[in-house]
PDB file of N, CA and C in Angstrom:
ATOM      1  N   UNK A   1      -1.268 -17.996 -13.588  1.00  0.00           N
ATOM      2  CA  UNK A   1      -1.937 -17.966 -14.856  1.00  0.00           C
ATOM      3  C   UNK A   1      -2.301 -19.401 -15.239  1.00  0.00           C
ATOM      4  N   UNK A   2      -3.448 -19.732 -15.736  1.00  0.00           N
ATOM      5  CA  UNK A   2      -3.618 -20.817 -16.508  1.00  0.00           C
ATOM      6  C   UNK A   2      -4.110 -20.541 -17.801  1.00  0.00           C
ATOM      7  N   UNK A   3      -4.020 -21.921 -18.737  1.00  0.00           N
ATOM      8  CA  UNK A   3      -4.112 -21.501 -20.046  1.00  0.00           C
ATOM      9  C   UNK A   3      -4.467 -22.901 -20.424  1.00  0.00           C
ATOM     10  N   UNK A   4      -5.945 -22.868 -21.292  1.00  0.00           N
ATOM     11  CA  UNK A   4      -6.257 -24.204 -21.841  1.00  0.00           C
ATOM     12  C   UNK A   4      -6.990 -24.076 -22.791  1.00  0.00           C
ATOM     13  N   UNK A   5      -7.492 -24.898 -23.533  1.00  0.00           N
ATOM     14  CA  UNK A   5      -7.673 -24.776 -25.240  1.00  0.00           C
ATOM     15  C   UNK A   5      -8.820 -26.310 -25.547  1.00  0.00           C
ATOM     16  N   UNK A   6      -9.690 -26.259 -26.023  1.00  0.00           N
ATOM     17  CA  UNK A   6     -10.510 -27.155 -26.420  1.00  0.00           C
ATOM     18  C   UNK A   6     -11.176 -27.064 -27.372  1.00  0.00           C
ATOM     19  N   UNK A   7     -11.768 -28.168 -27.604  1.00  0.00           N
ATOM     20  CA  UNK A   7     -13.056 -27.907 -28.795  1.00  0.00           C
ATOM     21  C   UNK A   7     -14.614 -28.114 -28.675  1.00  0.00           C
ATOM     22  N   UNK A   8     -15.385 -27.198 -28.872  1.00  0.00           N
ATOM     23  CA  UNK A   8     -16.784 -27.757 -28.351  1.00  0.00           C
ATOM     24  C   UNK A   8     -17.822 -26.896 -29.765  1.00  0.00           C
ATOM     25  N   UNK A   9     -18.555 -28.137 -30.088  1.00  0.00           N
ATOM     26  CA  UNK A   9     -19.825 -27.781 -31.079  1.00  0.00           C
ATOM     27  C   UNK A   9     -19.289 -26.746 -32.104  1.00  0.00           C
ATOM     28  N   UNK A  10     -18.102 -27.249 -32.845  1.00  0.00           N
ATOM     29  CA  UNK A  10     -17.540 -26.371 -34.523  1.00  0.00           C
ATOM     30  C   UNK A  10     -16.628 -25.236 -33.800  1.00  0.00           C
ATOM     31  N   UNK A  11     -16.380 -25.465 -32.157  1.00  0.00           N
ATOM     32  CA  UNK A  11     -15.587 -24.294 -32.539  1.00  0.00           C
ATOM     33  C   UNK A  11     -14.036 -24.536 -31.482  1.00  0.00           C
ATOM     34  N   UNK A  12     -13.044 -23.646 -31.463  1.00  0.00           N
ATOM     35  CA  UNK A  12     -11.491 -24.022 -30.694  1.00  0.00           C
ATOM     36  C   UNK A  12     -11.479 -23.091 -30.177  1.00  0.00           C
ATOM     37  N   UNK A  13     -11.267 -23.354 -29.074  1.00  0.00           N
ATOM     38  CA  UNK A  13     -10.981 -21.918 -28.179  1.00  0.00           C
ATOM     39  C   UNK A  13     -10.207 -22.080 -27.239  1.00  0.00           C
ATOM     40  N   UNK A  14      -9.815 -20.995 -26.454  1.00  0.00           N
ATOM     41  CA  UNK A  14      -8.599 -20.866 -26.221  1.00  0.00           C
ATOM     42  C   UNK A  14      -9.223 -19.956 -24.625  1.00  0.00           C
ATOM     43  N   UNK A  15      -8.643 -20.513 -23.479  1.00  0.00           N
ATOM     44  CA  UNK A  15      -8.921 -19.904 -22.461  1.00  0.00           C
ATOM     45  C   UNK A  15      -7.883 -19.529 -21.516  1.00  0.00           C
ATOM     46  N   UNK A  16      -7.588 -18.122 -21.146  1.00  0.00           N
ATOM     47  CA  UNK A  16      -6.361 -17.786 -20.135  1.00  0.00           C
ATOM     48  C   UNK A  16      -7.068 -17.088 -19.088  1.00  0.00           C
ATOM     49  N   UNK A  17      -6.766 -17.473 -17.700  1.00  0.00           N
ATOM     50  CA  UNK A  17      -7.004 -16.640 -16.339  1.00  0.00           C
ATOM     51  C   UNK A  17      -6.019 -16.180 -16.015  1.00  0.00           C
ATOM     52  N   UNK A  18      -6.219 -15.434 -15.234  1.00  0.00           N
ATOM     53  CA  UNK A  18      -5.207 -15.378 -14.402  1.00  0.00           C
ATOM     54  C   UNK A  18      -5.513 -14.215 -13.098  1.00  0.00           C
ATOM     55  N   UNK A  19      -4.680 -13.783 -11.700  1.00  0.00           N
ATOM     56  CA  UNK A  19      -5.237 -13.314 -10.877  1.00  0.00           C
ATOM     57  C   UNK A  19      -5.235 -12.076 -11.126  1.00  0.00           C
ATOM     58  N   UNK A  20      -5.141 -11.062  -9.932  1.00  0.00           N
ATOM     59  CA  UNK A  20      -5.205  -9.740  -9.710  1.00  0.00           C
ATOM     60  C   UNK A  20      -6.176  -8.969  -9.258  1.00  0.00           C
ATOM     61  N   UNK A  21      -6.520  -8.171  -9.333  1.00  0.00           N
ATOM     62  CA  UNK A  21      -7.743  -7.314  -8.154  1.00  0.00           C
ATOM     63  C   UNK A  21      -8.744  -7.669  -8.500  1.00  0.00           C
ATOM     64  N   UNK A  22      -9.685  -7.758  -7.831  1.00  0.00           N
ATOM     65  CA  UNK A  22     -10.936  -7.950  -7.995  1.00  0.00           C
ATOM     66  C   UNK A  22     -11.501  -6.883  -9.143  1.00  0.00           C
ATOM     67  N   UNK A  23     -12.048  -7.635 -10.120  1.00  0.00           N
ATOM     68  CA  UNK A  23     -12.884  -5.987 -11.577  1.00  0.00           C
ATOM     69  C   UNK A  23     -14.093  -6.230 -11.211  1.00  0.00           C
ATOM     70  N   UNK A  24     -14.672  -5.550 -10.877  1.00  0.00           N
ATOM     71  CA  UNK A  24     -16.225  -5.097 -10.958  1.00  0.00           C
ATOM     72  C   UNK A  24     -16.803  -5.279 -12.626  1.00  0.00           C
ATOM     73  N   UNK A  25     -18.331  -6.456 -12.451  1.00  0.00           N
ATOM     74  CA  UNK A  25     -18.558  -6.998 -13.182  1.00  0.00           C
ATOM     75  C   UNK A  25     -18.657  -5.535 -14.610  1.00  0.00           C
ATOM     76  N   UNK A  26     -19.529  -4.692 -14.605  1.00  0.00           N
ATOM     77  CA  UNK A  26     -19.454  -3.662 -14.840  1.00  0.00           C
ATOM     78  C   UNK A  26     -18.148  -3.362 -15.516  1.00  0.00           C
ATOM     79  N   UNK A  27     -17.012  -3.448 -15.308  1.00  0.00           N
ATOM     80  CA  UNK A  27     -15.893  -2.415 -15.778  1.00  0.00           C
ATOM     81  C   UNK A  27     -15.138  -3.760 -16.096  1.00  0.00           C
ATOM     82  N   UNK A  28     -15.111  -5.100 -16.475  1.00  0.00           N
ATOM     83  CA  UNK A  28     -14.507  -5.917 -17.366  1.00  0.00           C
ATOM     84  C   UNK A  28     -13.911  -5.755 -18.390  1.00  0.00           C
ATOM     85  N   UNK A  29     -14.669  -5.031 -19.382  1.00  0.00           N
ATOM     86  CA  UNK A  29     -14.437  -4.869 -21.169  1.00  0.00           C
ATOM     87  C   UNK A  29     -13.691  -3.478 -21.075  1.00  0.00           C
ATOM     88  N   UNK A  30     -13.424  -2.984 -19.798  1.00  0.00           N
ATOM     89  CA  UNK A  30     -12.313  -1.507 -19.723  1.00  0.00           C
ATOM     90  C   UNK A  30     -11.043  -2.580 -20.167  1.00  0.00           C
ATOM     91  N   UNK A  31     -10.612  -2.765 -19.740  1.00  0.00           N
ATOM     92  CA  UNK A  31      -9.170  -3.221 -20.113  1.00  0.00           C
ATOM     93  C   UNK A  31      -8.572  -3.903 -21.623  1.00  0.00           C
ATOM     94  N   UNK A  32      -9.967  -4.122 -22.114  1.00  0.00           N
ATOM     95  CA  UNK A  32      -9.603  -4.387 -23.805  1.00  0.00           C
ATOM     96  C   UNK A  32      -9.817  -3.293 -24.899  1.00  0.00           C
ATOM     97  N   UNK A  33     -10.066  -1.871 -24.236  1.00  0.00           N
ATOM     98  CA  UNK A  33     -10.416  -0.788 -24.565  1.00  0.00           C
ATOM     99  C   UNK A  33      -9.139  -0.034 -24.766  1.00  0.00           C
ATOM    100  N   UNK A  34      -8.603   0.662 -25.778  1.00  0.00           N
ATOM    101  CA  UNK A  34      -7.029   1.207 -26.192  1.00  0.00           C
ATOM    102  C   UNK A  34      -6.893   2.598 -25.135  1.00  0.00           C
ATOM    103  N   UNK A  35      -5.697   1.846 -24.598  1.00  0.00           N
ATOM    104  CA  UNK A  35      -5.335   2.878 -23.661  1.00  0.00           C
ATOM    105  C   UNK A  35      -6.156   3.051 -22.144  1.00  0.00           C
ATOM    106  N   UNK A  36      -6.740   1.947 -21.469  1.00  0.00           N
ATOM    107  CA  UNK A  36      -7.451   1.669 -20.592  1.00  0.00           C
ATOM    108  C   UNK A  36      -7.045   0.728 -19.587  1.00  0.00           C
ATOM    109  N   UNK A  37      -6.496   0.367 -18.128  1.00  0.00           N
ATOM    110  CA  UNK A  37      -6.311  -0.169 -17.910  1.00  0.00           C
ATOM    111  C   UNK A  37      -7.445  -0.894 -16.817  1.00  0.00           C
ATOM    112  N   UNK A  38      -6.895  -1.792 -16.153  1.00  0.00           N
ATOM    113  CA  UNK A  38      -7.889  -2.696 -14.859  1.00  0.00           C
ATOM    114  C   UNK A  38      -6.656  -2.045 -13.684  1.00  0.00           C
ATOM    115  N   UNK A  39      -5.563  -1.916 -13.551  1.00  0.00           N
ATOM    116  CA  UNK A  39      -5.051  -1.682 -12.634  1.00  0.00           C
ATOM    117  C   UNK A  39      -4.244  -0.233 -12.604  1.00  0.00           C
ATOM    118  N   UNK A  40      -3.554   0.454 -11.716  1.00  0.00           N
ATOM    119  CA  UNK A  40      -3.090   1.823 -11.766  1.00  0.00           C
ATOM    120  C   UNK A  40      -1.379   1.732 -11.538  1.00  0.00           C
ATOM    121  N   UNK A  41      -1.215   0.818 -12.880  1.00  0.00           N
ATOM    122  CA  UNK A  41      -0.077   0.833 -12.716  1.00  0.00           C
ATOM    123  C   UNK A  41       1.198   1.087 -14.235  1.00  0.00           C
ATOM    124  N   UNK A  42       2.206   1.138 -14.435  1.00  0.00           N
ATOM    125  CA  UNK A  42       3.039   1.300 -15.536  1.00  0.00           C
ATOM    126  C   UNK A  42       2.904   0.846 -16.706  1.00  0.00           C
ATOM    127  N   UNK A  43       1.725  -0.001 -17.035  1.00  0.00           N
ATOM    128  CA  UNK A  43       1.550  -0.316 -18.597  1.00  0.00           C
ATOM    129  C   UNK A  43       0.620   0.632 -19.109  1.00  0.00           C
ATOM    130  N   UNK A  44       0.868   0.476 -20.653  1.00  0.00           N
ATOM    131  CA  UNK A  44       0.050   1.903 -21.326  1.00  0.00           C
ATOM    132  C   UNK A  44      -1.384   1.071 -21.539  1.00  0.00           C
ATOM    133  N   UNK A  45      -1.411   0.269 -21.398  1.00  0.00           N
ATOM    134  CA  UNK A  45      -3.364  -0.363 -21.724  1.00  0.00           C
ATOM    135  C   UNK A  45      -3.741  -0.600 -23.316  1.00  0.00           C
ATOM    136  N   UNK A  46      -2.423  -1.881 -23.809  1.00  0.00           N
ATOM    137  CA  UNK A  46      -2.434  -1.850 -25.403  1.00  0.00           C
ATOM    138  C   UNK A  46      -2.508  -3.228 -25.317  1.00  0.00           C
ATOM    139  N   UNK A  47      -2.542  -3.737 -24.724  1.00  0.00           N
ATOM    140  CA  UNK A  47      -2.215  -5.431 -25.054  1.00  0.00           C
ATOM    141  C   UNK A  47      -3.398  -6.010 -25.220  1.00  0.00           C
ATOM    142  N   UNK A  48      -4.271  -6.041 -24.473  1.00  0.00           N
ATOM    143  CA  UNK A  48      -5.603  -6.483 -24.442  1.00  0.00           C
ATOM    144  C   UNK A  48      -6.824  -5.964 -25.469  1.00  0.00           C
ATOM    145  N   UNK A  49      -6.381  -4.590 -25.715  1.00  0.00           N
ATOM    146  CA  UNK A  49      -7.149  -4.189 -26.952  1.00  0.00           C
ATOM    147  C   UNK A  49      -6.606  -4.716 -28.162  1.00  0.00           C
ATOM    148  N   UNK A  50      -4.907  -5.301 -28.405  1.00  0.00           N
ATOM    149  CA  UNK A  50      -4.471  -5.339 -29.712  1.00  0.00           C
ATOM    150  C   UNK A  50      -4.814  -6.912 -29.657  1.00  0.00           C
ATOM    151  N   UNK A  51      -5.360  -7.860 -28.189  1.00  0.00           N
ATOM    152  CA  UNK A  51      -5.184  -9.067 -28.752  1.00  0.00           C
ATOM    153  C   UNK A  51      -6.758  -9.426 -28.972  1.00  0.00           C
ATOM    154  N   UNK A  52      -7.970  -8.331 -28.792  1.00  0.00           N
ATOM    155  CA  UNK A  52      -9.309  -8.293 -29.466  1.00  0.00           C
ATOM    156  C   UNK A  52      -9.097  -7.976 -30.956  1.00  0.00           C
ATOM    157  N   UNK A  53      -8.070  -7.189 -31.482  1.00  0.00           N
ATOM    158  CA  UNK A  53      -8.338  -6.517 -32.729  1.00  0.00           C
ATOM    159  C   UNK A  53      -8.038  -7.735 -33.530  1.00  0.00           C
ATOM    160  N   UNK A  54      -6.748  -8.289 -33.382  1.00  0.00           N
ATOM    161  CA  UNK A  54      -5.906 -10.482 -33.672  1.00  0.00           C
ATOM    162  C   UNK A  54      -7.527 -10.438 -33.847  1.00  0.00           C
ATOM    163  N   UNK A  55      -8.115 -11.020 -32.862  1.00  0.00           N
ATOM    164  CA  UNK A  55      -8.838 -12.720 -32.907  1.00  0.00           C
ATOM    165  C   UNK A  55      -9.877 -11.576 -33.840  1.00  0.00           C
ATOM    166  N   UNK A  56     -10.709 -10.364 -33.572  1.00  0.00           N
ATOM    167  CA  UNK A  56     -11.431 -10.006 -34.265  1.00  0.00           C
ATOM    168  C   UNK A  56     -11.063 -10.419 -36.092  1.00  0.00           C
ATOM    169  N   UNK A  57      -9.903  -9.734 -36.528  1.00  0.00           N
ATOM    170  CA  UNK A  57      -9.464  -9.929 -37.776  1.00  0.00           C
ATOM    171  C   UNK A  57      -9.549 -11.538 -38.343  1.00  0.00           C
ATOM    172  N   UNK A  58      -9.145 -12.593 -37.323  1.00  0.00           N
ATOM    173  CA  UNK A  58      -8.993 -13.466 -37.304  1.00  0.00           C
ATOM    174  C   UNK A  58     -10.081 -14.341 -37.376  1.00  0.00           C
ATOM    175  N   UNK A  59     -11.592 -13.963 -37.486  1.00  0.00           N
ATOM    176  CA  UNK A  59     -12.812 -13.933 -37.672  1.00  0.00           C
ATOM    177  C   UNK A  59     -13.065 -14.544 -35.703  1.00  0.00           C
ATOM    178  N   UNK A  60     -12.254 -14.587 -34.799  1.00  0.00           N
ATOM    179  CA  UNK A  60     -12.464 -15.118 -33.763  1.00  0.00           C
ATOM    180  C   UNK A  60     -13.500 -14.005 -32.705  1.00  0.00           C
ATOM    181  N   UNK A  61     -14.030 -14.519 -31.965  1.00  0.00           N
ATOM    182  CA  UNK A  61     -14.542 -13.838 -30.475  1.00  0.00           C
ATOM    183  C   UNK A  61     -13.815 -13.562 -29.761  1.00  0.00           C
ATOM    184  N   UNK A  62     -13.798 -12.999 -28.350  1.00  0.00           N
ATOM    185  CA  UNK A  62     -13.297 -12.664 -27.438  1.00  0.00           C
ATOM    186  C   UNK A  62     -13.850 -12.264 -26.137  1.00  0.00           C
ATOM    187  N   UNK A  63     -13.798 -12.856 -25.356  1.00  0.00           N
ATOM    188  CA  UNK A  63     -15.025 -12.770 -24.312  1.00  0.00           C
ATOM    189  C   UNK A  63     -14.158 -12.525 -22.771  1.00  0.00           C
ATOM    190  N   UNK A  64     -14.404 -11.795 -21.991  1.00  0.00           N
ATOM    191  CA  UNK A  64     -14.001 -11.960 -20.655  1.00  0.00           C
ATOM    192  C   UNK A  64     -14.592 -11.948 -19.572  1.00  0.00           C
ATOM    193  N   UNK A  65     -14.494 -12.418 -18.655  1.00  0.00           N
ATOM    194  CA  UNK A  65     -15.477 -12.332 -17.015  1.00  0.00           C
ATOM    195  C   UNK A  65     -14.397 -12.191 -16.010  1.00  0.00           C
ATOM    196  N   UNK A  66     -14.927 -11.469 -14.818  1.00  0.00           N
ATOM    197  CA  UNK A  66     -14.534 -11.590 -13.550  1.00  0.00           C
ATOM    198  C   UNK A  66     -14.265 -12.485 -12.920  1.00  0.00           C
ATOM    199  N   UNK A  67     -13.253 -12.710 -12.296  1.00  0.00           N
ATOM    200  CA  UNK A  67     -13.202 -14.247 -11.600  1.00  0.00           C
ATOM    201  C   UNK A  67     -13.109 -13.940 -10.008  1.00  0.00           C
ATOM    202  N   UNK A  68     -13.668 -14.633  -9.242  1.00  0.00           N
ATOM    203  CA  UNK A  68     -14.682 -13.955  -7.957  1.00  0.00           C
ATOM    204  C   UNK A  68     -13.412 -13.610  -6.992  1.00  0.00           C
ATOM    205  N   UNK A  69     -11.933 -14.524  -6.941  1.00  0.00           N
ATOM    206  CA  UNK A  69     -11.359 -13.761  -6.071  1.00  0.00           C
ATOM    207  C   UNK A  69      -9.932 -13.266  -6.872  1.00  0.00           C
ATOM    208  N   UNK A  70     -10.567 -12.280  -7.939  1.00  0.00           N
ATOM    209  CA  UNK A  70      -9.731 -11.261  -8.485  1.00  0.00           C
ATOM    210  C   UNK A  70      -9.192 -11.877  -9.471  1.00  0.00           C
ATOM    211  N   UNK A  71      -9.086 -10.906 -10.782  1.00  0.00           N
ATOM    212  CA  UNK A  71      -8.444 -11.534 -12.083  1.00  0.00           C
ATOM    213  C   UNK A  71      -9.448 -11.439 -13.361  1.00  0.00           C
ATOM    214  N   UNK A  72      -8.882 -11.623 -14.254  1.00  0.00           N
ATOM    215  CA  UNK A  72     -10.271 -11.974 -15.384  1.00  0.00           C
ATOM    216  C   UNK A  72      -9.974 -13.699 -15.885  1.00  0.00           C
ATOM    217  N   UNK A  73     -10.739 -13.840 -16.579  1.00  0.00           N
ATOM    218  CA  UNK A  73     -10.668 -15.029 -17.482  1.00  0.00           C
ATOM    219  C   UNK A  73     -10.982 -14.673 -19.111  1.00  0.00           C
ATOM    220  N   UNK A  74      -9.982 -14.667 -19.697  1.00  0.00           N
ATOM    221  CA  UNK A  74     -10.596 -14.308 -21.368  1.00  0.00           C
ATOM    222  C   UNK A  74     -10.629 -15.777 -21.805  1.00  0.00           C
ATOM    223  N   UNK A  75     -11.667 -15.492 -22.897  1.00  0.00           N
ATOM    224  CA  UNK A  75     -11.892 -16.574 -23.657  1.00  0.00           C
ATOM    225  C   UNK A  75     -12.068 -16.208 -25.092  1.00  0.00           C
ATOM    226  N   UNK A  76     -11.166 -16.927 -26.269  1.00  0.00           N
ATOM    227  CA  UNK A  76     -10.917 -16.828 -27.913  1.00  0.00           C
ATOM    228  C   UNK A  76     -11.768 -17.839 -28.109  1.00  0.00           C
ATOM    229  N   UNK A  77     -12.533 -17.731 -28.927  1.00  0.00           N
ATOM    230  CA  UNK A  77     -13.494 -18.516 -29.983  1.00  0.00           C
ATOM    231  C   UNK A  77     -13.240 -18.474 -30.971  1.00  0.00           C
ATOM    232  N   UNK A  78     -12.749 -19.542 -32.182  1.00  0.00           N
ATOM    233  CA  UNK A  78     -12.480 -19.925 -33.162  1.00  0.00           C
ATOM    234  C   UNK A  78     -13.786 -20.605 -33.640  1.00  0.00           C
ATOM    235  N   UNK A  79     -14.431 -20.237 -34.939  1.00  0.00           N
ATOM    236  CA  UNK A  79     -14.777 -21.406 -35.930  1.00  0.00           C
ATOM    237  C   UNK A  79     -14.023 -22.282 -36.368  1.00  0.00           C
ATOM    238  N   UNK A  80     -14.647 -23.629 -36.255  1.00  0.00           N
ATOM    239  CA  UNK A  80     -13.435 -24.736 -36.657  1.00  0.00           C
ATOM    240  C   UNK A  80     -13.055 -24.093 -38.461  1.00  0.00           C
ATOM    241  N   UNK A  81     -14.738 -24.160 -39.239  1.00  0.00           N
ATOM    242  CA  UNK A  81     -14.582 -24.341 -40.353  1.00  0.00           C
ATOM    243  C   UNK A  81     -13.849 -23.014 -40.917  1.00  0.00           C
ATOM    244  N   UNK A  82     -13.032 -21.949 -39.963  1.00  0.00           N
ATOM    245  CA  UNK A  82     -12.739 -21.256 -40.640  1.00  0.00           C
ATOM    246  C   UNK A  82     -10.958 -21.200 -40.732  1.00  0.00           C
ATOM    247  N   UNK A  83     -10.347 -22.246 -39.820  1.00  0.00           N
ATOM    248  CA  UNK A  83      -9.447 -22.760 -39.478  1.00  0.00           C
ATOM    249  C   UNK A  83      -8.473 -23.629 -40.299  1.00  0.00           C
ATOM    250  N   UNK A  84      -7.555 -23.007 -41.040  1.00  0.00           N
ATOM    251  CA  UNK A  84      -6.632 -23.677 -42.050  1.00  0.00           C
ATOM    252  C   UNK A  84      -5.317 -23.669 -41.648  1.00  0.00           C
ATOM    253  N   UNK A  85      -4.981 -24.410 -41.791  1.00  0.00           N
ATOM    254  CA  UNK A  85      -3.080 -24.875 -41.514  1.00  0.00           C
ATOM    255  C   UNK A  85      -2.308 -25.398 -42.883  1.00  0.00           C
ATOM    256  N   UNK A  86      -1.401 -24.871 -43.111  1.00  0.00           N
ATOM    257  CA  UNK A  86      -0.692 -25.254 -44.185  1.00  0.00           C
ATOM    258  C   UNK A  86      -1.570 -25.880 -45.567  1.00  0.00           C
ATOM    259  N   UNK A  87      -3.101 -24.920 -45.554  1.00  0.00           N
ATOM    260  CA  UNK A  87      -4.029 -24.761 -46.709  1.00  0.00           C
ATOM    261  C   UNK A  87      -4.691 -26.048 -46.273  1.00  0.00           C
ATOM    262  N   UNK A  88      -4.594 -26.535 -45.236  1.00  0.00           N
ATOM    263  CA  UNK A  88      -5.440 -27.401 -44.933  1.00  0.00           C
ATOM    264  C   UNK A  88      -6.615 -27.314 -44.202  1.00  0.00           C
ATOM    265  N   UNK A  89      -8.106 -27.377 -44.038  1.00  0.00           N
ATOM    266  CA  UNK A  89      -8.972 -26.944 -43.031  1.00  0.00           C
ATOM    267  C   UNK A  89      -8.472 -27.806 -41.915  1.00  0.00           C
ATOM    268  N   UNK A  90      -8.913 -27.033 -40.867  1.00  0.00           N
ATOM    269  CA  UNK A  90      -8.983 -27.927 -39.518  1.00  0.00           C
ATOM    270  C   UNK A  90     -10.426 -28.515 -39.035  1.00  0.00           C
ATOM    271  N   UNK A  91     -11.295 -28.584 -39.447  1.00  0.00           N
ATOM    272  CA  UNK A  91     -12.644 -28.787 -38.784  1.00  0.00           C
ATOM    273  C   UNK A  91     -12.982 -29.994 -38.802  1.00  0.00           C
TER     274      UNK A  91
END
């Protein structure tokens, strides 16, 4: 797994890969879908939909792609200006 975080043109985002079977470009956005998985195995297919519903609420994006030898890459998009810490903006 990797996991990295930057800032580019007003906004913070947040990027995790990691491996596993190859997803067909096509069937990506299955696995952030409730109760859907990418693989045929023992999880119920909740994690990935509950961590779109977060960043959605969170006014954030959520984006994922295929990564060519198996895995996805999601990516969180933050507005800076919508970004407060201890009532402070972050932008």
């Amino acid at each position: 797994m990797e996991i990295s975080t930057g800032r580019s043109h007003g906004t913070a985002v947040l990027r995790i890969a990691n491996t596993g079977p190859v997803v067909p470009p096509e069937k990506v956005d299955e696995p952030f879908q409730p109760l859907r998985r990418a693989a045929d195995d023992s999880h119920q297919g909740l994690g990935l939909s509950i961590v779109r519903a977060i960043a959605t609420a969170h006014g954030a994006t959520l984006a994922a792609h295929a990564r060519v030898h198996g895995g996805l890459t999601a990516q969180i998009t933050f507005e800076t200006t919508q970004l407060v810490f201890e009532g402070v903006p972050l932008n």
